[in-house]
PDB file of N, CA and C in Angstrom:
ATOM      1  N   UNK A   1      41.891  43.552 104.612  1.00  0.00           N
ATOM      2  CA  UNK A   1      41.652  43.404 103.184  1.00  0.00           C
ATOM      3  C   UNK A   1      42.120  42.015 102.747  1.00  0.00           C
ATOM      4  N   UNK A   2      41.655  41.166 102.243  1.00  0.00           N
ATOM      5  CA  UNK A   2      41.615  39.772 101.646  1.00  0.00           C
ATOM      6  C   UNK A   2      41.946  39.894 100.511  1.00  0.00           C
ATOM      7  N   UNK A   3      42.823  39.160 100.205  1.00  0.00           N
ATOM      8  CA  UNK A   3      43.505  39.149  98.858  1.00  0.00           C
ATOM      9  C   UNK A   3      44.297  37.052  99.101  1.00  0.00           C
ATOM     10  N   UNK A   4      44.230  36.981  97.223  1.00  0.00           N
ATOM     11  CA  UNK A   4      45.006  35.840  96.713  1.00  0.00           C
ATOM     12  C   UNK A   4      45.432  35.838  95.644  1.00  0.00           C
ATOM     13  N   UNK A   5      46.513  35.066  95.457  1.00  0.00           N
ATOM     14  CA  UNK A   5      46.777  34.841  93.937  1.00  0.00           C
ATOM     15  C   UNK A   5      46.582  33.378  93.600  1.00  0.00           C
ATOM     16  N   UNK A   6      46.633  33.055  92.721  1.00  0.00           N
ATOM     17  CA  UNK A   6      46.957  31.744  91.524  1.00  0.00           C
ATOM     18  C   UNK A   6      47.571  32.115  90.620  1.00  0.00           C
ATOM     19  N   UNK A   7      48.665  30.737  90.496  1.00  0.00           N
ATOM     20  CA  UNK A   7      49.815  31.214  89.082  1.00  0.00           C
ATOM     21  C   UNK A   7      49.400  29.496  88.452  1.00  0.00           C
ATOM     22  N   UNK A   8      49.322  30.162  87.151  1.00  0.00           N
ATOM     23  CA  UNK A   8      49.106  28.983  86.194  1.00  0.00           C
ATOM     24  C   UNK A   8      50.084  29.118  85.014  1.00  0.00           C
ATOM     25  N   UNK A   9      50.656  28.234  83.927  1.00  0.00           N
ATOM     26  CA  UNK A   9      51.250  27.844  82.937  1.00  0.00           C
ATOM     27  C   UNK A   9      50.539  27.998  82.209  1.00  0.00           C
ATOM     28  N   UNK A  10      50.474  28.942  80.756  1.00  0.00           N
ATOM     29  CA  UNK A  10      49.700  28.570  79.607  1.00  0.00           C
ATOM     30  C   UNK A  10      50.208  27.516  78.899  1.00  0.00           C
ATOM     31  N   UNK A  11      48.987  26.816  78.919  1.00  0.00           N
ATOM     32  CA  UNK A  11      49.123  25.481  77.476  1.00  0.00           C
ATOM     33  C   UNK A  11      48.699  26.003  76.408  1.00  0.00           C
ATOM     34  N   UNK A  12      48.795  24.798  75.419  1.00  0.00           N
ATOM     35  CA  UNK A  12      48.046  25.281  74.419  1.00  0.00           C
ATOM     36  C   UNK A  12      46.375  25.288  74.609  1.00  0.00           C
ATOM     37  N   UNK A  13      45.717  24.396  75.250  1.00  0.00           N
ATOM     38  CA  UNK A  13      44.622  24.441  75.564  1.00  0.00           C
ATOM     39  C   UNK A  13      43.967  26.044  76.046  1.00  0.00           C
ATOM     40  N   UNK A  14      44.793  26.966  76.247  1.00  0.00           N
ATOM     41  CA  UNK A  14      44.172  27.946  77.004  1.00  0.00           C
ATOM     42  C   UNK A  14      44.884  29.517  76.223  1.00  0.00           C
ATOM     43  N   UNK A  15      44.838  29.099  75.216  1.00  0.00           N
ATOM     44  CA  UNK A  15      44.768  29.918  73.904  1.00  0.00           C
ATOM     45  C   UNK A  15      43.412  30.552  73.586  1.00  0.00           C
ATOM     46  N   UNK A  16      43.760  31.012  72.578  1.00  0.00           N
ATOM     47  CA  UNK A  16      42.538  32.101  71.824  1.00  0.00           C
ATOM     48  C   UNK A  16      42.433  31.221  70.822  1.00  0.00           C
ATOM     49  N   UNK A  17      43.196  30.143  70.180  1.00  0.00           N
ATOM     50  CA  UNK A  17      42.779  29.102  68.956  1.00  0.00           C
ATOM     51  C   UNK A  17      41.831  28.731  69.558  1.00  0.00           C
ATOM     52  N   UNK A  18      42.391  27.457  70.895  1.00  0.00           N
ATOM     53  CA  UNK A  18      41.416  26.842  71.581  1.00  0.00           C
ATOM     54  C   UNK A  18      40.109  27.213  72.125  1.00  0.00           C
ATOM     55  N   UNK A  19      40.190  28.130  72.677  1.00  0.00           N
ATOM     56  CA  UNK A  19      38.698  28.428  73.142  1.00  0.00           C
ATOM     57  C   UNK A  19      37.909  28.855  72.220  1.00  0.00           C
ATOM     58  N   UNK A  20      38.589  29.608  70.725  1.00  0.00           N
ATOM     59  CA  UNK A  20      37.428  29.717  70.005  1.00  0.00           C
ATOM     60  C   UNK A  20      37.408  31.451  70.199  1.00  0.00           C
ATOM     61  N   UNK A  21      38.443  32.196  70.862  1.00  0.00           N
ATOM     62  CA  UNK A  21      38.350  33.491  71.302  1.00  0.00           C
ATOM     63  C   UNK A  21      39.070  34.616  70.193  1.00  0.00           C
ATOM     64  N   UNK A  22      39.569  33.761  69.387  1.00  0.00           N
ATOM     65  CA  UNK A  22      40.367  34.158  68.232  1.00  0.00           C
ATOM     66  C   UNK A  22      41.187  33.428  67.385  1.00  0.00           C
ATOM     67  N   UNK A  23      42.128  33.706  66.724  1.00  0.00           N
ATOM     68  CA  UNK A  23      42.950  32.634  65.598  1.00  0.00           C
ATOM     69  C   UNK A  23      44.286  32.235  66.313  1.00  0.00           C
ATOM     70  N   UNK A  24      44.842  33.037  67.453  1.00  0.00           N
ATOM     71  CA  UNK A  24      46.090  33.081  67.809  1.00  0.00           C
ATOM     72  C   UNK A  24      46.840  31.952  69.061  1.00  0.00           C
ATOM     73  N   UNK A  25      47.555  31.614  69.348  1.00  0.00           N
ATOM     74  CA  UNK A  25      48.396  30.573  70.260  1.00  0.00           C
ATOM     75  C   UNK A  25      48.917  31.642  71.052  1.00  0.00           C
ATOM     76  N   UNK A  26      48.244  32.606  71.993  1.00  0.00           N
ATOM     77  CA  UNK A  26      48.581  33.284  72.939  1.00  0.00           C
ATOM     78  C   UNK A  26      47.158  32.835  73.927  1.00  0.00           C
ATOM     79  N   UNK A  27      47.473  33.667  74.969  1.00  0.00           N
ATOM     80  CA  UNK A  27      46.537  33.308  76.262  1.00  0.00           C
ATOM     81  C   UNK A  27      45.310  33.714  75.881  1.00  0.00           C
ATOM     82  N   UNK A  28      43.984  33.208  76.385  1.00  0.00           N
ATOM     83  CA  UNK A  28      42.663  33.825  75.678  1.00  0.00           C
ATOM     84  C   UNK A  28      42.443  34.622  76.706  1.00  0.00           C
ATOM     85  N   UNK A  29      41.757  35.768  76.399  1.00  0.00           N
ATOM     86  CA  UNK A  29      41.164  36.216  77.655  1.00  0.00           C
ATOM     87  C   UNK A  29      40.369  35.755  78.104  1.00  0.00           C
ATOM     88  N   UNK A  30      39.305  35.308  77.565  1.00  0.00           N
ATOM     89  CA  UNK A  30      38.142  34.203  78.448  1.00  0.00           C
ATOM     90  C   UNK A  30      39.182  33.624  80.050  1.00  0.00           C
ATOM     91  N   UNK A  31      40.435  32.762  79.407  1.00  0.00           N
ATOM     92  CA  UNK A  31      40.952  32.092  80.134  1.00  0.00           C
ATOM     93  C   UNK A  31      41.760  32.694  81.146  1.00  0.00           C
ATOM     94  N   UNK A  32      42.305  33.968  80.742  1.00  0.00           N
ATOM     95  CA  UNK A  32      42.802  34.947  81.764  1.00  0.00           C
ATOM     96  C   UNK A  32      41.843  35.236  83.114  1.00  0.00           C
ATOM     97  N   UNK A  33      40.366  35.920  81.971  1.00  0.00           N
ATOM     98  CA  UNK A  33      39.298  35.799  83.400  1.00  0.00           C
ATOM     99  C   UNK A  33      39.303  35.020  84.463  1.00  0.00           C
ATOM    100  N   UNK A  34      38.830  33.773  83.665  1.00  0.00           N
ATOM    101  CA  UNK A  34      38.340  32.645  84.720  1.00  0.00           C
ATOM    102  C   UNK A  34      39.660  32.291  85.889  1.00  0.00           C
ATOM    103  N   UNK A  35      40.999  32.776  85.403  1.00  0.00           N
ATOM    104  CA  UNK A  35      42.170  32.697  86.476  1.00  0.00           C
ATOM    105  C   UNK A  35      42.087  33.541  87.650  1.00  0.00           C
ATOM    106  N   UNK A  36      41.320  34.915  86.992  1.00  0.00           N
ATOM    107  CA  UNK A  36      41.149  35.981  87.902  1.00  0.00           C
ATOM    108  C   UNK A  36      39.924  35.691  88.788  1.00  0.00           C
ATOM    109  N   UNK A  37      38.526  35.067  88.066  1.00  0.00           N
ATOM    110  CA  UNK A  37      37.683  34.921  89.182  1.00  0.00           C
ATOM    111  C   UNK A  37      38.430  33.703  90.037  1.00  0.00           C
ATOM    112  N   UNK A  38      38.958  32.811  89.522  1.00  0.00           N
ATOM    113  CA  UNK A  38      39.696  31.866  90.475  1.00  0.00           C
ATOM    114  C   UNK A  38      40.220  32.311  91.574  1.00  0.00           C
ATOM    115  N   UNK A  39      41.161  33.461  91.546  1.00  0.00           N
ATOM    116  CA  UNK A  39      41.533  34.330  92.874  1.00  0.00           C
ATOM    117  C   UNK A  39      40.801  34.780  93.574  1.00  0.00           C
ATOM    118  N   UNK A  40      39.430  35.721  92.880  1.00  0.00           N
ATOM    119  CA  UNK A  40      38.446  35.770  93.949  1.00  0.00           C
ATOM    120  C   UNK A  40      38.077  35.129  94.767  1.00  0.00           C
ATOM    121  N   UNK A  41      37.704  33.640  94.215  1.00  0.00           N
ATOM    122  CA  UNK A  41      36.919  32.913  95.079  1.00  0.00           C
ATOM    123  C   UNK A  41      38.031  32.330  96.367  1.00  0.00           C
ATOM    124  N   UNK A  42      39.086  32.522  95.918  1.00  0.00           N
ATOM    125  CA  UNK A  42      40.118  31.770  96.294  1.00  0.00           C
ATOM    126  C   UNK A  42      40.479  33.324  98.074  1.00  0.00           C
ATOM    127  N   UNK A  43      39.858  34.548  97.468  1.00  0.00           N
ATOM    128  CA  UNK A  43      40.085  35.584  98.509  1.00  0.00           C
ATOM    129  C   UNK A  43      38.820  36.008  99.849  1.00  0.00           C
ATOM    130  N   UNK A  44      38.111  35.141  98.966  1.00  0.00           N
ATOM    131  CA  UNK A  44      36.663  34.834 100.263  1.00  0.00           C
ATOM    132  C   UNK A  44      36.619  33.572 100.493  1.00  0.00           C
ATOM    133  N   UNK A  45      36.953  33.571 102.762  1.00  0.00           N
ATOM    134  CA  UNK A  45      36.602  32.593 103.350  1.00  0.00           C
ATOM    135  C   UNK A  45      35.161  32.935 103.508  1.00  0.00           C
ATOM    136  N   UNK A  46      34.933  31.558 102.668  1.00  0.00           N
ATOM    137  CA  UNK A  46      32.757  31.109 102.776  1.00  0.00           C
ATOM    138  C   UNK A  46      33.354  29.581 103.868  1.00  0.00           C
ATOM    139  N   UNK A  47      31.724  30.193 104.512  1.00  0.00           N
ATOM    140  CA  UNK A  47      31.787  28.325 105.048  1.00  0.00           C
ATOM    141  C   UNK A  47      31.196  27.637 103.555  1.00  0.00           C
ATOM    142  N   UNK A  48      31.033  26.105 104.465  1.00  0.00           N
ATOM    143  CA  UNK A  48      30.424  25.100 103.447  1.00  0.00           C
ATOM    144  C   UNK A  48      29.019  25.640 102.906  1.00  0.00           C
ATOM    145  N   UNK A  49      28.023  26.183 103.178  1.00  0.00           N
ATOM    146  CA  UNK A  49      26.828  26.604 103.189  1.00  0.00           C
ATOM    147  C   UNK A  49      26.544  27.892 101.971  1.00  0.00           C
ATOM    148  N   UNK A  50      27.707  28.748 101.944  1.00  0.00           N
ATOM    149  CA  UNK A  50      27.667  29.704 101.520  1.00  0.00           C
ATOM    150  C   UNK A  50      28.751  29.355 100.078  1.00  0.00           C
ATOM    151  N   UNK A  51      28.407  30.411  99.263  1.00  0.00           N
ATOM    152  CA  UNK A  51      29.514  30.241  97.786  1.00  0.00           C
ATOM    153  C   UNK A  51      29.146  31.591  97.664  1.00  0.00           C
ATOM    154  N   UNK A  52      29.774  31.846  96.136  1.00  0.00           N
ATOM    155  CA  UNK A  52      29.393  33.527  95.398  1.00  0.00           C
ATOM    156  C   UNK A  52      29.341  33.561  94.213  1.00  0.00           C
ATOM    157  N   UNK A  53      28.862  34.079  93.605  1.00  0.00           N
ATOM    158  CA  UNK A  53      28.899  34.475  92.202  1.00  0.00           C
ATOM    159  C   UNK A  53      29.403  35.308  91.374  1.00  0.00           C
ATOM    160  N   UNK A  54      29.986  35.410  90.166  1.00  0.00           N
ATOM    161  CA  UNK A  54      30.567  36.679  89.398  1.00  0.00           C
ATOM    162  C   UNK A  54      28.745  37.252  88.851  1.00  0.00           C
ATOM    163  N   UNK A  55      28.946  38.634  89.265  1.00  0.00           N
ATOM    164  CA  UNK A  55      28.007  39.561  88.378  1.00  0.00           C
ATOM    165  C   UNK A  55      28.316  40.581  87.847  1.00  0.00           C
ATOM    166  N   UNK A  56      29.297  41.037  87.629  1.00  0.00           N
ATOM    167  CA  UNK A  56      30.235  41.918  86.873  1.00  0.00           C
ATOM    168  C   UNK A  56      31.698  41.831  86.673  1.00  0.00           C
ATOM    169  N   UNK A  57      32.244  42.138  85.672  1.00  0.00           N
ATOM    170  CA  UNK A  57      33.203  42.065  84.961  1.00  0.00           C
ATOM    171  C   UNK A  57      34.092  43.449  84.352  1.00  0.00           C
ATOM    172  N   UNK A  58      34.765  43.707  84.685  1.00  0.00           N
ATOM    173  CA  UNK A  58      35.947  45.144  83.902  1.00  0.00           C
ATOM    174  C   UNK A  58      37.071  44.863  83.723  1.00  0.00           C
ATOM    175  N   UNK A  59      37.704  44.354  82.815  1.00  0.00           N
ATOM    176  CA  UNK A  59      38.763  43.840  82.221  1.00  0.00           C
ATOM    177  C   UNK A  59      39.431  44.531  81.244  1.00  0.00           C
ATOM    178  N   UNK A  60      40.719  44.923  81.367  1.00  0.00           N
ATOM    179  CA  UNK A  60      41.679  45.328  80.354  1.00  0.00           C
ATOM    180  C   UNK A  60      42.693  44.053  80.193  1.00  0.00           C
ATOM    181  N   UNK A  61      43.082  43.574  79.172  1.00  0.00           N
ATOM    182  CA  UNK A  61      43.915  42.377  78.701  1.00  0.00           C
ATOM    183  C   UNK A  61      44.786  43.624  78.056  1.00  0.00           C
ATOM    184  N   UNK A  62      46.183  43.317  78.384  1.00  0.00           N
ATOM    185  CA  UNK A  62      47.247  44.484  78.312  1.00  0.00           C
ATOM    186  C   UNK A  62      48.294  44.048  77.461  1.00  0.00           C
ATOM    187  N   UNK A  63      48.527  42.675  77.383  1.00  0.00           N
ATOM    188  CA  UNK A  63      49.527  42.041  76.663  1.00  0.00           C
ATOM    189  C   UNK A  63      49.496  40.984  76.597  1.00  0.00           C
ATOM    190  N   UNK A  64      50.072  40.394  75.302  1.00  0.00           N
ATOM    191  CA  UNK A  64      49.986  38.887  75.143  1.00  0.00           C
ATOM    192  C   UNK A  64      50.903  37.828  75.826  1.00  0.00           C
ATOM    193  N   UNK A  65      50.651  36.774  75.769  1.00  0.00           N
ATOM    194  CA  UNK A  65      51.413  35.418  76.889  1.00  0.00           C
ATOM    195  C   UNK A  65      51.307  34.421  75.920  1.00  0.00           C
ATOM    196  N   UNK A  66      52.665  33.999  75.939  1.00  0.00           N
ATOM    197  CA  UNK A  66      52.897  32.715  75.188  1.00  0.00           C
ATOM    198  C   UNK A  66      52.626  31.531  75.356  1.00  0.00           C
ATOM    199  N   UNK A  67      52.424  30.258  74.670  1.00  0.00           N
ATOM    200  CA  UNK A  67      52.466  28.948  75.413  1.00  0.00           C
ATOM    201  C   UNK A  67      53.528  29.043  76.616  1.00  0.00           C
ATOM    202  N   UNK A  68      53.733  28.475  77.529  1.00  0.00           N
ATOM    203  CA  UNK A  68      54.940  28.208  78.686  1.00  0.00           C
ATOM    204  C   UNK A  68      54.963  29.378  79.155  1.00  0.00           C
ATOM    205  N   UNK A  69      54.250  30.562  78.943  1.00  0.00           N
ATOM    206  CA  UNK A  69      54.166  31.726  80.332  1.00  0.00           C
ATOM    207  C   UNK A  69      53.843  31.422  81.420  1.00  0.00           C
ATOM    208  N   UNK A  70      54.392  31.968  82.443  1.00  0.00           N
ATOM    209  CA  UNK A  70      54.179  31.384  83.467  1.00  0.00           C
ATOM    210  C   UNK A  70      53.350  32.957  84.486  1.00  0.00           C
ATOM    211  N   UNK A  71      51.672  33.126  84.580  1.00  0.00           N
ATOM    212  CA  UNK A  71      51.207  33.926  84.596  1.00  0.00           C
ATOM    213  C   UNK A  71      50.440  33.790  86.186  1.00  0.00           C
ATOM    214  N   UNK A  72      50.694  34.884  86.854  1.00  0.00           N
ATOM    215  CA  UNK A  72      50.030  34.919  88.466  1.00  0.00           C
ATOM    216  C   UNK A  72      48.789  35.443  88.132  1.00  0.00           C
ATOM    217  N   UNK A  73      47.970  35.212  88.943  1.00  0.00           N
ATOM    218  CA  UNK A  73      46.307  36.107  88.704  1.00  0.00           C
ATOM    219  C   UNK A  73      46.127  36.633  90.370  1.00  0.00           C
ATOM    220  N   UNK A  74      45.674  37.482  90.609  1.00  0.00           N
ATOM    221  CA  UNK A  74      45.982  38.170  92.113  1.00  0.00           C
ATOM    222  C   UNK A  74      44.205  39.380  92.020  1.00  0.00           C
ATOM    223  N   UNK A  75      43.988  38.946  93.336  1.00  0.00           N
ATOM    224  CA  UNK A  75      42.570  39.463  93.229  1.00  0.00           C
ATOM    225  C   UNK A  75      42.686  40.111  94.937  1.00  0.00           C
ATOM    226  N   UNK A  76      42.325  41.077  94.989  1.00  0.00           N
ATOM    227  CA  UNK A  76      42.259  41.954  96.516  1.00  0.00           C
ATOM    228  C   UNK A  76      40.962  42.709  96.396  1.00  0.00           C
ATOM    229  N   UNK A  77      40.251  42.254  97.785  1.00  0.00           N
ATOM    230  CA  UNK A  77      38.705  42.770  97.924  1.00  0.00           C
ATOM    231  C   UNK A  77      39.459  44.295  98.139  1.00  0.00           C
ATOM    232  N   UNK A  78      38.336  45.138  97.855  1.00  0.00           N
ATOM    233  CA  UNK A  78      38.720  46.205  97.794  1.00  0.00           C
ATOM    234  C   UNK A  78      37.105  47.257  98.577  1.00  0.00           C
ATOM    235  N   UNK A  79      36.181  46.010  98.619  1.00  0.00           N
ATOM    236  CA  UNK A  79      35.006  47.068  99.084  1.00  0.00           C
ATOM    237  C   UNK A  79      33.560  45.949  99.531  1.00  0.00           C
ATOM    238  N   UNK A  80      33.020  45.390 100.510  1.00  0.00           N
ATOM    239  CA  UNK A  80      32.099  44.531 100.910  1.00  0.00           C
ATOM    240  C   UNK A  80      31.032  45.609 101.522  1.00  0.00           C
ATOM    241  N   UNK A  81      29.922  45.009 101.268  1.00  0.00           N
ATOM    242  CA  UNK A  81      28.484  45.678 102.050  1.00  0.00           C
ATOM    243  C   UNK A  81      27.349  44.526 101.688  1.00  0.00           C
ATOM    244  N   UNK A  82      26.887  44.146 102.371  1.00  0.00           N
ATOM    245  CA  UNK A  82      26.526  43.186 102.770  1.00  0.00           C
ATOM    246  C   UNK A  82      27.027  41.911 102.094  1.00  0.00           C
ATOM    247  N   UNK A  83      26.171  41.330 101.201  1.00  0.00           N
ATOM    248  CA  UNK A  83      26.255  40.670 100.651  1.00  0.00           C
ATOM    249  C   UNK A  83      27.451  40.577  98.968  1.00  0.00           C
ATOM    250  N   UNK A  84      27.316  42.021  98.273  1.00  0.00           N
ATOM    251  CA  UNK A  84      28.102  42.433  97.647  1.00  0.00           C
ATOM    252  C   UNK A  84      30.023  42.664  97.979  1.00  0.00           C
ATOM    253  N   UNK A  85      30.669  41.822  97.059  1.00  0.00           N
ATOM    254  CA  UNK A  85      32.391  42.126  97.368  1.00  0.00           C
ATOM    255  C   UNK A  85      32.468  42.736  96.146  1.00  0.00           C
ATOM    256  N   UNK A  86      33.900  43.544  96.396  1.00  0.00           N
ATOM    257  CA  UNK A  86      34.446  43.815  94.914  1.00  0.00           C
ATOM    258  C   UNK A  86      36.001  43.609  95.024  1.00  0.00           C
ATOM    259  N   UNK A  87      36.454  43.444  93.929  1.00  0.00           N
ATOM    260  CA  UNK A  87      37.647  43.035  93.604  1.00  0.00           C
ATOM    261  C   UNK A  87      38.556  43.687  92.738  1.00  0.00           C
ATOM    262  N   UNK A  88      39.973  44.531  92.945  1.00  0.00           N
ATOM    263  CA  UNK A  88      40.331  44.711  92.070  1.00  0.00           C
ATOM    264  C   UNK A  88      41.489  43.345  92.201  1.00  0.00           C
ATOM    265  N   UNK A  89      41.404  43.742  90.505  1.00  0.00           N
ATOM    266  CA  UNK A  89      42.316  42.214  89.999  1.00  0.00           C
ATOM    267  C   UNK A  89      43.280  42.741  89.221  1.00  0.00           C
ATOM    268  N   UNK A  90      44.364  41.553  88.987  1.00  0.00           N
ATOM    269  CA  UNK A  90      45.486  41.512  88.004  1.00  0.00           C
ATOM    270  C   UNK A  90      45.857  40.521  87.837  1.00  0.00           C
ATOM    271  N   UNK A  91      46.652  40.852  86.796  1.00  0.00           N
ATOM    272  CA  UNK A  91      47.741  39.513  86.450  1.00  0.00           C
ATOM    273  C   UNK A  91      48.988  39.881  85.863  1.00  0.00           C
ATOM    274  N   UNK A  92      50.516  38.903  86.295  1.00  0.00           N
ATOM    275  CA  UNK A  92      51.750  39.354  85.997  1.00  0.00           C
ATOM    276  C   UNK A  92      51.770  38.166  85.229  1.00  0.00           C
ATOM    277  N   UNK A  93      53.292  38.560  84.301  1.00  0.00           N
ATOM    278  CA  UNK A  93      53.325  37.047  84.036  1.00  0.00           C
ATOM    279  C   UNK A  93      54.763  37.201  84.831  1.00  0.00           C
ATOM    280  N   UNK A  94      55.937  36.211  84.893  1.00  0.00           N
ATOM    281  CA  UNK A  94      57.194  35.560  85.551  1.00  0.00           C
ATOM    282  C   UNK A  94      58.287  37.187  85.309  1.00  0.00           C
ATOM    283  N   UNK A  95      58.132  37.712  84.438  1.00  0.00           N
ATOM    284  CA  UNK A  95      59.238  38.912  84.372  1.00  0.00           C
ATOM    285  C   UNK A  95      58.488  39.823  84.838  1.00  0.00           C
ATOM    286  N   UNK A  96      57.607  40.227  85.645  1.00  0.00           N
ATOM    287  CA  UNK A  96      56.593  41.336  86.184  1.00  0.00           C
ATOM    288  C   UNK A  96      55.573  41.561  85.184  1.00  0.00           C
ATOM    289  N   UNK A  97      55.638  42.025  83.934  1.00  0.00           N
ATOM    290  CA  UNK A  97      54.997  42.393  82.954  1.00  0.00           C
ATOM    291  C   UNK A  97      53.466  42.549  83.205  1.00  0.00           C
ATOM    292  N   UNK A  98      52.721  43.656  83.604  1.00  0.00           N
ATOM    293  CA  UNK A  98      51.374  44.120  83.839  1.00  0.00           C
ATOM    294  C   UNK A  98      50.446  43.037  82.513  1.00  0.00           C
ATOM    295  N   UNK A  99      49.287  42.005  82.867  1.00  0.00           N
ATOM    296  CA  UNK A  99      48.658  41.654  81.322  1.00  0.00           C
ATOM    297  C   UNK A  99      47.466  42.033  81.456  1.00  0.00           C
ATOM    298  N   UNK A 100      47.461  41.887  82.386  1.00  0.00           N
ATOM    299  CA  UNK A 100      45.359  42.336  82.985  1.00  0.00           C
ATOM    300  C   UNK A 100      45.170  43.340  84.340  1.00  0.00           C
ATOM    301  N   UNK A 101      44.426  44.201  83.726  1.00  0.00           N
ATOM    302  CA  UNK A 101      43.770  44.410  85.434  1.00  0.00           C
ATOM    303  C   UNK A 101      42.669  45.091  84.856  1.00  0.00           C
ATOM    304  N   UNK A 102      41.989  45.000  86.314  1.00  0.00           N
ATOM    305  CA  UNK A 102      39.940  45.396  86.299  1.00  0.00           C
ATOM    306  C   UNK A 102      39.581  45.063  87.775  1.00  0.00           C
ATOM    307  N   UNK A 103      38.470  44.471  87.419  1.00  0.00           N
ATOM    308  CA  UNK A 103      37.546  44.993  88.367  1.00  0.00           C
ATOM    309  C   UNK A 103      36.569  43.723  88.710  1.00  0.00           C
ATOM    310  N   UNK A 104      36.283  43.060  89.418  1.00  0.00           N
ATOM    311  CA  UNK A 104      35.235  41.724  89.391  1.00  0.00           C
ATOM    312  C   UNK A 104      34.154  41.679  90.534  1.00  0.00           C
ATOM    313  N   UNK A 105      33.188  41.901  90.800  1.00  0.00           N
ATOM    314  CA  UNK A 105      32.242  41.739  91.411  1.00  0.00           C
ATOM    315  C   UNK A 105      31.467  40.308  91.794  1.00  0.00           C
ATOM    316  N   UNK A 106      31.403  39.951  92.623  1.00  0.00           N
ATOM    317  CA  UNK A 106      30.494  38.573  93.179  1.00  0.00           C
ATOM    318  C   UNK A 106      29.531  39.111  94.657  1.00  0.00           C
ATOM    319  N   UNK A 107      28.508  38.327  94.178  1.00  0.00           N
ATOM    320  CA  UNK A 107      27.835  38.096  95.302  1.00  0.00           C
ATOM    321  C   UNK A 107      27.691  36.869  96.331  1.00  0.00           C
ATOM    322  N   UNK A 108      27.777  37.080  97.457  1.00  0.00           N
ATOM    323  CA  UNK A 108      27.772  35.971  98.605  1.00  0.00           C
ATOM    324  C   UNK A 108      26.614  35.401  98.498  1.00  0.00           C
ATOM    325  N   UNK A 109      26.037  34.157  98.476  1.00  0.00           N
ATOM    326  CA  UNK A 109      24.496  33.674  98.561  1.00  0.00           C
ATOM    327  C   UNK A 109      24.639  32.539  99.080  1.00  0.00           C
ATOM    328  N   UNK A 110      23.192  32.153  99.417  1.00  0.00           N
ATOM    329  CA  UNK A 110      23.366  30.239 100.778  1.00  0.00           C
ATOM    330  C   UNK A 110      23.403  29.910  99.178  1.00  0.00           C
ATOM    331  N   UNK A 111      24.477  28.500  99.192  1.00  0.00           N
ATOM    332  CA  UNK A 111      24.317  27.979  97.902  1.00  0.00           C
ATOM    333  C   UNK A 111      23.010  26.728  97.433  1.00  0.00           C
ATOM    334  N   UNK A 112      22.282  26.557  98.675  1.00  0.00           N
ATOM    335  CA  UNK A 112      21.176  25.243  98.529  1.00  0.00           C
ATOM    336  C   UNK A 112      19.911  26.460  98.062  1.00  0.00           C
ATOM    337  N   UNK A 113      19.849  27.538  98.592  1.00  0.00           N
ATOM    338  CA  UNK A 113      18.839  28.512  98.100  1.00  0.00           C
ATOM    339  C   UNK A 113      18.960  28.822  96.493  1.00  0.00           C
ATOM    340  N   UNK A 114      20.011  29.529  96.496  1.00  0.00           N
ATOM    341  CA  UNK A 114      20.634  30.085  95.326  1.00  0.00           C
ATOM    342  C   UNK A 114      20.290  28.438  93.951  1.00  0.00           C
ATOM    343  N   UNK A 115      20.766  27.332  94.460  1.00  0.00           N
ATOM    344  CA  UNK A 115      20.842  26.067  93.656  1.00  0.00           C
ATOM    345  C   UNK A 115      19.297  26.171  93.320  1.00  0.00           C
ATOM    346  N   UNK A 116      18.457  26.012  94.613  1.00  0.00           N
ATOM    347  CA  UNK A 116      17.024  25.548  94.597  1.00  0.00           C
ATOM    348  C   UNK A 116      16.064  26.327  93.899  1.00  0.00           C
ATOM    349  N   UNK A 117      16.513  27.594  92.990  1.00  0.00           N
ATOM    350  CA  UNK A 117      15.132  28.382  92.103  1.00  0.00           C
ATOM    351  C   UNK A 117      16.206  28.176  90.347  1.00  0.00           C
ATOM    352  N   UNK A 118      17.165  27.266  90.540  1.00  0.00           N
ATOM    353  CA  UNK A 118      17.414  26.888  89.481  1.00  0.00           C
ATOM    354  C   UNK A 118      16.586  25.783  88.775  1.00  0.00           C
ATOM    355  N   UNK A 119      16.346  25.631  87.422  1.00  0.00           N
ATOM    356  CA  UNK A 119      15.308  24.475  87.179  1.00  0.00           C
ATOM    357  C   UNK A 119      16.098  23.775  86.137  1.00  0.00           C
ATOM    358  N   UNK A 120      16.055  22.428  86.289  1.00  0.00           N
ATOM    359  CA  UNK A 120      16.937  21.877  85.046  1.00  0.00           C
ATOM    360  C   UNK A 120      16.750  22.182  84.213  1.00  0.00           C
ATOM    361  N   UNK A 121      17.398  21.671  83.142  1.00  0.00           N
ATOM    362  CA  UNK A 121      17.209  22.072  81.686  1.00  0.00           C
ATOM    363  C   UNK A 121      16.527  20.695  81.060  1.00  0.00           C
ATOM    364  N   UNK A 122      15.237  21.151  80.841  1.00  0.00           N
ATOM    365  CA  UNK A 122      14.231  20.122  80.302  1.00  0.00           C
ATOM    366  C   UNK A 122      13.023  19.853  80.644  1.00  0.00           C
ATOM    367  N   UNK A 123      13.132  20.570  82.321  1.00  0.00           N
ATOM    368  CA  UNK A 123      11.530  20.238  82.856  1.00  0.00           C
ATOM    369  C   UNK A 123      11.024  21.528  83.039  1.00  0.00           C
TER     370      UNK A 123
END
C-alpha cells in the first residue's frame, strides 16, 4: 500500500479571504484539497511518460487552521484496478487535531496522449 504525506505552513495567502472561498483568515479548503491531491501524486511512482488525474473528490473539512498552522496532508492508496487509484486522505495539523479526511480518486494516463486531444484555448 503506497502512501505520503506533505506538511505545509498556512500563510495568509492560503486562506478563505484569499482564495475567494470565504471572508475568513483560516485555511481554505480549496487549499487544504490541493495539499491532499499533492500527497496523492506524491503516493504514485509514474515514470516520466505517465502522470494522473483527480476525477473525484469526498472531503470533510473538520476544523479550522490558523495563519502559522503547521498542517500534514497524508494520502494512502487504498484500492488500484487498472488504470483507476483511490485514496483515502487526511490531514493533521502539529497537535494531532483530525481537519480533513475523504476520499480522492485519479486516473493513471500516457501524459503526451492525454495532453494531445486537448485543444488550446482559441483555435
Amino acid at each position: 500500500m503506497e502512501s505520503a504525506s506533505v506538511t505545509h505552513v498556512v500563510t495568509s495567502g492560503d486562506t478563505a479571504r484569499a482564495l475567494g472561498s470565504g471572508d475568513l483568515e483560516v485555511l481554505a479548503t480549496p487549499r487544504l484539497l490541493a495539499w491532499l491531491e499533492e500527497a496523492t501524486c506524491a503516493a504514485l511512482e509514474l515514470n516520466e511518460t505517465r502522470t494522473s488525474v483527480g476525477t473525484r473528490v469526498e472531503l470533510e473539512h473538520l476544523a479550522a487552521s490558523p495563519v502559522g498552522a503547521t498542517v500534514t496532508a497524508t494520502a494512502t492508496q487504498v484500492y488500484a484496478d487498472g488504470r483507476l487509484v483511490r485514496f483515502q486522505v487526511a490531514a493533521q495539523d502539529s497537535s494531532g487535531t483530525l481537519l480533513a479526511s475523504g476520499e480522492v480518486r485519479r486516473v493513471v494516463v500516457d501524459r503526451e496522449r492525454f495532453l494531445s486531444r486537448i485543444a488550446p484555448v482559441g483555435d
